[in-house]
Protein backbone atom coordinates (compact mmCIF):
# COMPACT_ATOMS: atom_id res chain seq x y z
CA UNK A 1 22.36 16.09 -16.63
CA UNK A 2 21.51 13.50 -13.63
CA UNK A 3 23.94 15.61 -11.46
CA UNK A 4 23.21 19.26 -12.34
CA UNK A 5 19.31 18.27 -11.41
CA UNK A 6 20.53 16.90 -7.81
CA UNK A 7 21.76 20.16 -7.36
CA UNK A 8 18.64 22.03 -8.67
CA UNK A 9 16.54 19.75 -6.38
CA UNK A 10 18.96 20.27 -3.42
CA UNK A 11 18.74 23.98 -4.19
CA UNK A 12 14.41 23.55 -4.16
CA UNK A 13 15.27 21.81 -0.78
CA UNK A 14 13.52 18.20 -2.42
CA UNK A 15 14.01 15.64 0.21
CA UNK A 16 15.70 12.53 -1.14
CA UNK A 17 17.51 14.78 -4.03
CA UNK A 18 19.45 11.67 -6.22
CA UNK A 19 16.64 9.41 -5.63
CA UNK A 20 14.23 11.52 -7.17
CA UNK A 21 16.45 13.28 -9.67
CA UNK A 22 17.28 9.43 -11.12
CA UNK A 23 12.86 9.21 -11.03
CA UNK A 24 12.25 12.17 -13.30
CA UNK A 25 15.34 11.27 -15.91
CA UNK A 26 13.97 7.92 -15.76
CA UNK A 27 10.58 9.16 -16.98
CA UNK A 28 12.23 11.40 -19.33
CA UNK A 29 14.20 8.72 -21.16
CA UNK A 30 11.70 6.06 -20.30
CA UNK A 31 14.19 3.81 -18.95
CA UNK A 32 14.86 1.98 -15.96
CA UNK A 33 17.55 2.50 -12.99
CA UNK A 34 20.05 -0.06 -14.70
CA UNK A 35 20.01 1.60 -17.95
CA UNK A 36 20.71 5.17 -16.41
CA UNK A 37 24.15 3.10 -14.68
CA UNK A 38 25.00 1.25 -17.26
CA UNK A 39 24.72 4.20 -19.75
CA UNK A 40 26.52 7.41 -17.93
CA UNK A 41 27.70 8.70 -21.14
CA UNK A 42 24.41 8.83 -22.90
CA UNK A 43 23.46 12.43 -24.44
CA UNK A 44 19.77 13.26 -23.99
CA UNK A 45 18.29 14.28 -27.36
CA UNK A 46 16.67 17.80 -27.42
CA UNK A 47 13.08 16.68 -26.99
CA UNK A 48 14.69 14.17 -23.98
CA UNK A 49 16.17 17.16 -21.96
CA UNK A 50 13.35 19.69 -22.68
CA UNK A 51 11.32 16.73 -21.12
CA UNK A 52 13.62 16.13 -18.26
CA UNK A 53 13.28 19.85 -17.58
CA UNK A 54 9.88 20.30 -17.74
CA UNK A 55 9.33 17.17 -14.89
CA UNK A 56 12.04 18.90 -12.78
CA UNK A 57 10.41 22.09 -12.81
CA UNK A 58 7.25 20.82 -12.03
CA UNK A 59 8.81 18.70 -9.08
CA UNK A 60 10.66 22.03 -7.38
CA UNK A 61 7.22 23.39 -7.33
CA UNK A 62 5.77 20.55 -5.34
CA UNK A 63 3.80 18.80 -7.57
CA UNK A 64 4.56 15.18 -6.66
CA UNK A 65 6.35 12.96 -8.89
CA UNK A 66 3.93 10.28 -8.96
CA UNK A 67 1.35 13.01 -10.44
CA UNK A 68 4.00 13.90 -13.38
CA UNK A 69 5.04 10.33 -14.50
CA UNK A 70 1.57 9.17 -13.80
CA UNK A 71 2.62 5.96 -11.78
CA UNK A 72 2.56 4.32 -8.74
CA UNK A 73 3.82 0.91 -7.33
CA UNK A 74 1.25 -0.52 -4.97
CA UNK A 75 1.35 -4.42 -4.02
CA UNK A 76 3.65 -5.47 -7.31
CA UNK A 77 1.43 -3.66 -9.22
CA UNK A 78 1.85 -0.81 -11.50
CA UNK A 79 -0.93 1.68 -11.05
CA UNK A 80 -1.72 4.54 -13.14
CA UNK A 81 -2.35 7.79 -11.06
CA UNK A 82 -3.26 11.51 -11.45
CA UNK A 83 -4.63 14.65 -9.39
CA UNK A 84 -8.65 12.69 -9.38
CA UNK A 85 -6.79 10.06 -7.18
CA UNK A 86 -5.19 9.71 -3.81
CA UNK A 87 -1.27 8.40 -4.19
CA UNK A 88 -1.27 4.46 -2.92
CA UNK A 89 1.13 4.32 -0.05
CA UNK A 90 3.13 1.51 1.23
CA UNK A 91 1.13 2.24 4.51
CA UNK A 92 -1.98 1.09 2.92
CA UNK A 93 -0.41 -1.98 1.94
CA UNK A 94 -1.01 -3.31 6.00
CA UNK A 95 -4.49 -2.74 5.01
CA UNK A 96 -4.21 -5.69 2.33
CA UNK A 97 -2.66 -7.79 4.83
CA UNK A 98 -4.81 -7.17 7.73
CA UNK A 99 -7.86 -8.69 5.45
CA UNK A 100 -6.02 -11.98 4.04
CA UNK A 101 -4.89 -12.57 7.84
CA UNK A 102 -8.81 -12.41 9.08
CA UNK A 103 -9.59 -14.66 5.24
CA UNK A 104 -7.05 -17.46 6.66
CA UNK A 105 -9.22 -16.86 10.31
CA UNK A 106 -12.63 -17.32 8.99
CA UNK A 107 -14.40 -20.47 7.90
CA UNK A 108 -14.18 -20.09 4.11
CA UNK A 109 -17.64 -19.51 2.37
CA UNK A 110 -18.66 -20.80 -1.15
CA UNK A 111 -17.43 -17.62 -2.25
CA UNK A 112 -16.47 -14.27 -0.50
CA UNK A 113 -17.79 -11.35 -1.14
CA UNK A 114 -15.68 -8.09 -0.86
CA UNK A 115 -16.26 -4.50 -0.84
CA UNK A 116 -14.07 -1.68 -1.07
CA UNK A 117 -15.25 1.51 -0.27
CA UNK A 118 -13.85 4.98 -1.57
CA UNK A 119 -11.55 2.84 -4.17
CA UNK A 120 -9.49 6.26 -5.78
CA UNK A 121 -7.07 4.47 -7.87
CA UNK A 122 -8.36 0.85 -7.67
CA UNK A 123 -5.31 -0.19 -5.15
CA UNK A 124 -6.84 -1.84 -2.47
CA UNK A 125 -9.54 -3.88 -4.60
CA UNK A 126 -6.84 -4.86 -7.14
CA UNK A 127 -4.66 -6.19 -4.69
CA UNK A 128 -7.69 -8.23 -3.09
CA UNK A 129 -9.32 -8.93 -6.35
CA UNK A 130 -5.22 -10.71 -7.33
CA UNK A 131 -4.48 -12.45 -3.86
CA UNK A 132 -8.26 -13.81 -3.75
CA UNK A 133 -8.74 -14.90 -7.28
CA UNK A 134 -12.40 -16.75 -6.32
CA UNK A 135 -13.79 -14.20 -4.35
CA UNK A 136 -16.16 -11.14 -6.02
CA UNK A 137 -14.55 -7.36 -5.78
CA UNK A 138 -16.31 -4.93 -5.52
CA UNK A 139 -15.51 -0.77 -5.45
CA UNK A 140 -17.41 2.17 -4.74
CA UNK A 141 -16.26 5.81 -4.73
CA UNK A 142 -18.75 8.80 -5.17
CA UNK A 143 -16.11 10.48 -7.86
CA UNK A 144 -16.81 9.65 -11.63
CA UNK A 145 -12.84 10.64 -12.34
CA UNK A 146 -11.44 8.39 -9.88
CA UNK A 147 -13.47 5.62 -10.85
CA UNK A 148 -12.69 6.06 -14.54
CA UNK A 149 -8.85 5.88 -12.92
CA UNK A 150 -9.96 2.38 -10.92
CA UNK A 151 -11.12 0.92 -14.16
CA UNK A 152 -8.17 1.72 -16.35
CA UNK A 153 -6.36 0.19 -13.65
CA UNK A 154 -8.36 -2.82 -13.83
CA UNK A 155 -8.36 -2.87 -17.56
CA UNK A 156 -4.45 -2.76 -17.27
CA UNK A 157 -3.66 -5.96 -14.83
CA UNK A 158 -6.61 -8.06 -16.49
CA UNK A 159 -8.94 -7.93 -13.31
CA UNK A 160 -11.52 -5.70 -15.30
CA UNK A 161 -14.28 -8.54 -14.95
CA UNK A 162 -12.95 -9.14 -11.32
CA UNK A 163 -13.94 -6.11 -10.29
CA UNK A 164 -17.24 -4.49 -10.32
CA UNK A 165 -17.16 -0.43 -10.18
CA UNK A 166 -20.57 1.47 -9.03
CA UNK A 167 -20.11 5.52 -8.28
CA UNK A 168 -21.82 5.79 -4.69
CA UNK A 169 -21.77 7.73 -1.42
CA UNK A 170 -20.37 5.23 0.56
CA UNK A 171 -22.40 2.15 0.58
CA UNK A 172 -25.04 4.38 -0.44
CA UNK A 173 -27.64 1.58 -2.42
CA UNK A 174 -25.88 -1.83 -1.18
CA UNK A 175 -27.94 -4.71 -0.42
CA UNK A 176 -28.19 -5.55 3.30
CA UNK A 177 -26.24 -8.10 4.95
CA UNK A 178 -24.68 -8.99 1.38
CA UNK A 179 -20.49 -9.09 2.14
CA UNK A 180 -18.35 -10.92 4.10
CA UNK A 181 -15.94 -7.70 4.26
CA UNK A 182 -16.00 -4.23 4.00
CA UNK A 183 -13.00 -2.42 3.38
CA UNK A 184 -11.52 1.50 3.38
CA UNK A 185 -8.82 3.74 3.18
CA UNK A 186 -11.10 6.97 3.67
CA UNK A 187 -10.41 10.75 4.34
CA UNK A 188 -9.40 10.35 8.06
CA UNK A 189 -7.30 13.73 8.28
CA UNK A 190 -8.95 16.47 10.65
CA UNK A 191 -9.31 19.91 8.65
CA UNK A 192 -7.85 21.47 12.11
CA UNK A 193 -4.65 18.94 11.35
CA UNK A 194 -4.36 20.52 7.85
CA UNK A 195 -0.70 22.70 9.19
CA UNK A 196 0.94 19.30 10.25
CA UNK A 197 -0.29 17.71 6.38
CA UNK A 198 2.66 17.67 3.84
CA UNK A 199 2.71 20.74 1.70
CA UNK A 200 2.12 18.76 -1.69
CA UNK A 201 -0.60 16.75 -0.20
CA UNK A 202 -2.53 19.78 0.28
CA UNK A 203 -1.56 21.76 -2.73
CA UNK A 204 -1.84 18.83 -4.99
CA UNK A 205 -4.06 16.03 -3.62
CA UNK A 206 -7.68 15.53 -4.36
CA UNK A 207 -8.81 17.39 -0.96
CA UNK A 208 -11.93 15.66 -1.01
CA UNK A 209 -9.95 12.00 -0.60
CA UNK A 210 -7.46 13.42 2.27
CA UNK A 211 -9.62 15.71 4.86
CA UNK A 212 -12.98 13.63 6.56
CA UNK A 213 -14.16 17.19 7.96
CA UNK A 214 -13.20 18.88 11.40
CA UNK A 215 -12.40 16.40 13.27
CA UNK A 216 -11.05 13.79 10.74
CA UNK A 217 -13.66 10.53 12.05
CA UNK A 218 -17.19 12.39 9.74
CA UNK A 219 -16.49 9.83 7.05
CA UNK A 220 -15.72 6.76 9.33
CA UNK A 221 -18.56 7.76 11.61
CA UNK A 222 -20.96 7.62 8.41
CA UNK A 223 -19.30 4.42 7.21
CA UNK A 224 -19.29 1.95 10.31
CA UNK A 225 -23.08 2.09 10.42
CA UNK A 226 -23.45 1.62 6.77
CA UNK A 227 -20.95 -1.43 7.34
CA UNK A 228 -22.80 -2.88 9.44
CA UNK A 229 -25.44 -2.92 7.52
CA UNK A 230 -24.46 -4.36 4.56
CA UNK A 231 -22.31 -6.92 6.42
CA UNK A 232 -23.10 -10.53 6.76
CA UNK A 233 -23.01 -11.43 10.39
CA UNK A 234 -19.79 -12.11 11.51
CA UNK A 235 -18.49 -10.15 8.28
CA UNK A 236 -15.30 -8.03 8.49
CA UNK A 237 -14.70 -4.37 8.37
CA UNK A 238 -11.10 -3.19 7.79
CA UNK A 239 -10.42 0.79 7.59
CA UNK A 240 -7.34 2.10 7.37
CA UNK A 241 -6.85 5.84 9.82
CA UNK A 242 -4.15 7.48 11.48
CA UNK A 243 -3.29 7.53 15.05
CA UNK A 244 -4.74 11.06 16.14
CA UNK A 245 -8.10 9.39 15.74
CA UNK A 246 -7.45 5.66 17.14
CA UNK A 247 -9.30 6.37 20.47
CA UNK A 248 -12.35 7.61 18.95
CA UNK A 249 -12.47 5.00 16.46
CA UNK A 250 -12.20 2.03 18.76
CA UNK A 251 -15.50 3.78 20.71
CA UNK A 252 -16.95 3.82 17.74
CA UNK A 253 -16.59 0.22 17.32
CA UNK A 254 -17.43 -0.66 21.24
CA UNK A 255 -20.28 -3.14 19.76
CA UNK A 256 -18.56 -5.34 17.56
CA UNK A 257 -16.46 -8.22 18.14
CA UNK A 258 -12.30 -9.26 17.47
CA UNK A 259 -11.18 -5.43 17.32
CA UNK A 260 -8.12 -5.02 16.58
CA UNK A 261 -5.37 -1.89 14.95
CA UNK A 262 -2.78 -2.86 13.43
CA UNK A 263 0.61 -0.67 13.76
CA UNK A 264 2.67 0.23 10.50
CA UNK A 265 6.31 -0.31 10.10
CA UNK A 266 6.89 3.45 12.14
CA UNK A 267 4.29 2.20 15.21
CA UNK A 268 2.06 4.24 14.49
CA UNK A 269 -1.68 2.65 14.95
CA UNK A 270 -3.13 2.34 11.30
CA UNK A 271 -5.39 -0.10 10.37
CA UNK A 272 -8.69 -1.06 12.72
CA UNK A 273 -10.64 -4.13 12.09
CA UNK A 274 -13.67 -5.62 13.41
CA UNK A 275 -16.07 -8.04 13.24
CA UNK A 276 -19.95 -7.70 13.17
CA UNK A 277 -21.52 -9.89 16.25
């Protein structure tokens, strides 16, 4: 079974063929990598293989895998995902790391205060809500379906009462000068870069989570004002973007203090963080 779906994959021109071939059967059987080894002479039941079938057609049409087994890993964690929600990528995960580096930096107050803005699947507020068990999580995003997503997820690692959920614009009704940081993966993809975007990010991916407008820096532009606002002085804001729009995002941070971007593991400029004067 595992090998005539490499070949049906390979055929559908899949990248990473095996890998993904082993993902579906996995789902199918609901079993992990070990058991598929350790196991090569298993028969798949009837309801098993029309299962297995069903996920590999689905896959040869694009549809991405984390969409049909409904999972992604993000920081050690297990997320639930579907088509309401953005996929976590590993890429974001610098995003985690570039706030705990700027925690460790700054002179620890009685209790942080941390706001995550267009949350999708919950990833990034999780993560912060389990590395910085005293602080107080919050997560906006302006779609009802992706914070119903964000809560299961919270609901699912026990951080449901670490993490408070409102459905906003933005920062659309946040107190001023209230957090110590303000944090975002938002839409940073230009509608004119929508050719270069992966095929199954387009097709499949909530549109409104991936493309920021023309240009790709509407959203950011609208959020670093609305950042400042809410954040204490000398508060942090940490947004993840891409490097097509690195330039114009550093001018639009020419008043604030400590910027920085922070390169993934490819080089490629991806997280910018600042500090409010």
């Amino acid at each position: 079974m595992l090998n005539s779906a490499v070949r049906q994959l390979k055929d559908a021109r899949v990248p990473s063929p095996r890998m993904n071939a082993e993902l579906l059967l996995m789902f199918a059987l609901e079993r992990d990598r070990a058991y598929l080894y350790g196991h090569p002479e298993q028969e798949l039941t009837v309801e098993e293989q029309t299962r297995y079938a069903e996920a590999l057609e689905q896959w040869s049409r694009g549809i991405p895998a984390q969409y049909i087994t409904g999972h992604q890993e993000f920081w050690g964690m297990d997320l639930i995902v579907s088509p309401a929600v953005l996929i976590p990528r590993p890429e974001t995960e610098h995003v985690i790391e570039t706030v705990l580096a700027r925690v460790m930096q700054a002179p620890s107050p009685t209790k942080l205060r941390v706001i995550d803005v267009g949350t999708g699947s919950g990833c990034i507020a999780l993560a912060l809500a389990k590395e910085l068990p005293d602080a107080e999580i919050h997560a906006t995003d302006i779609s009802p379906a992706a914070l119903e997503i964000a809560r299961a997820n919270a609901a699912r690692h026990q951080l449901g009462s670490r993490v408070q959920f409102h459905e906003a614009d933005l920062l659309e009704g946040m107190q001023s000068e209230s957090f110590d940081f303000v944090v975002s993966n938002p839409p940073y993809v230009g509608e004119s870069e929508e050719d270069q975007v992966q095929l199954e990010v387009r097709k499949f991916e909530p549109r409104l989570a991936v493309f920021a407008g023309p240009t790709g820096t509407e959203v950011i532009e609208r959020l670093i004002p609305q950042a400042h606002e809410v954040l204490k002085p000398g508060g942090s804001l940490i947004i993840e973007m891409s490097g097509t729009i690195a330039d114009r995002v550093r001018k639009e941070l020419t008043d604030w203090r400590e910027f920085e971007i922070t390169n993934d593991l490819q080089g490629i400029p991806r997280v910018a963080s600042a500090q409010k004067a």
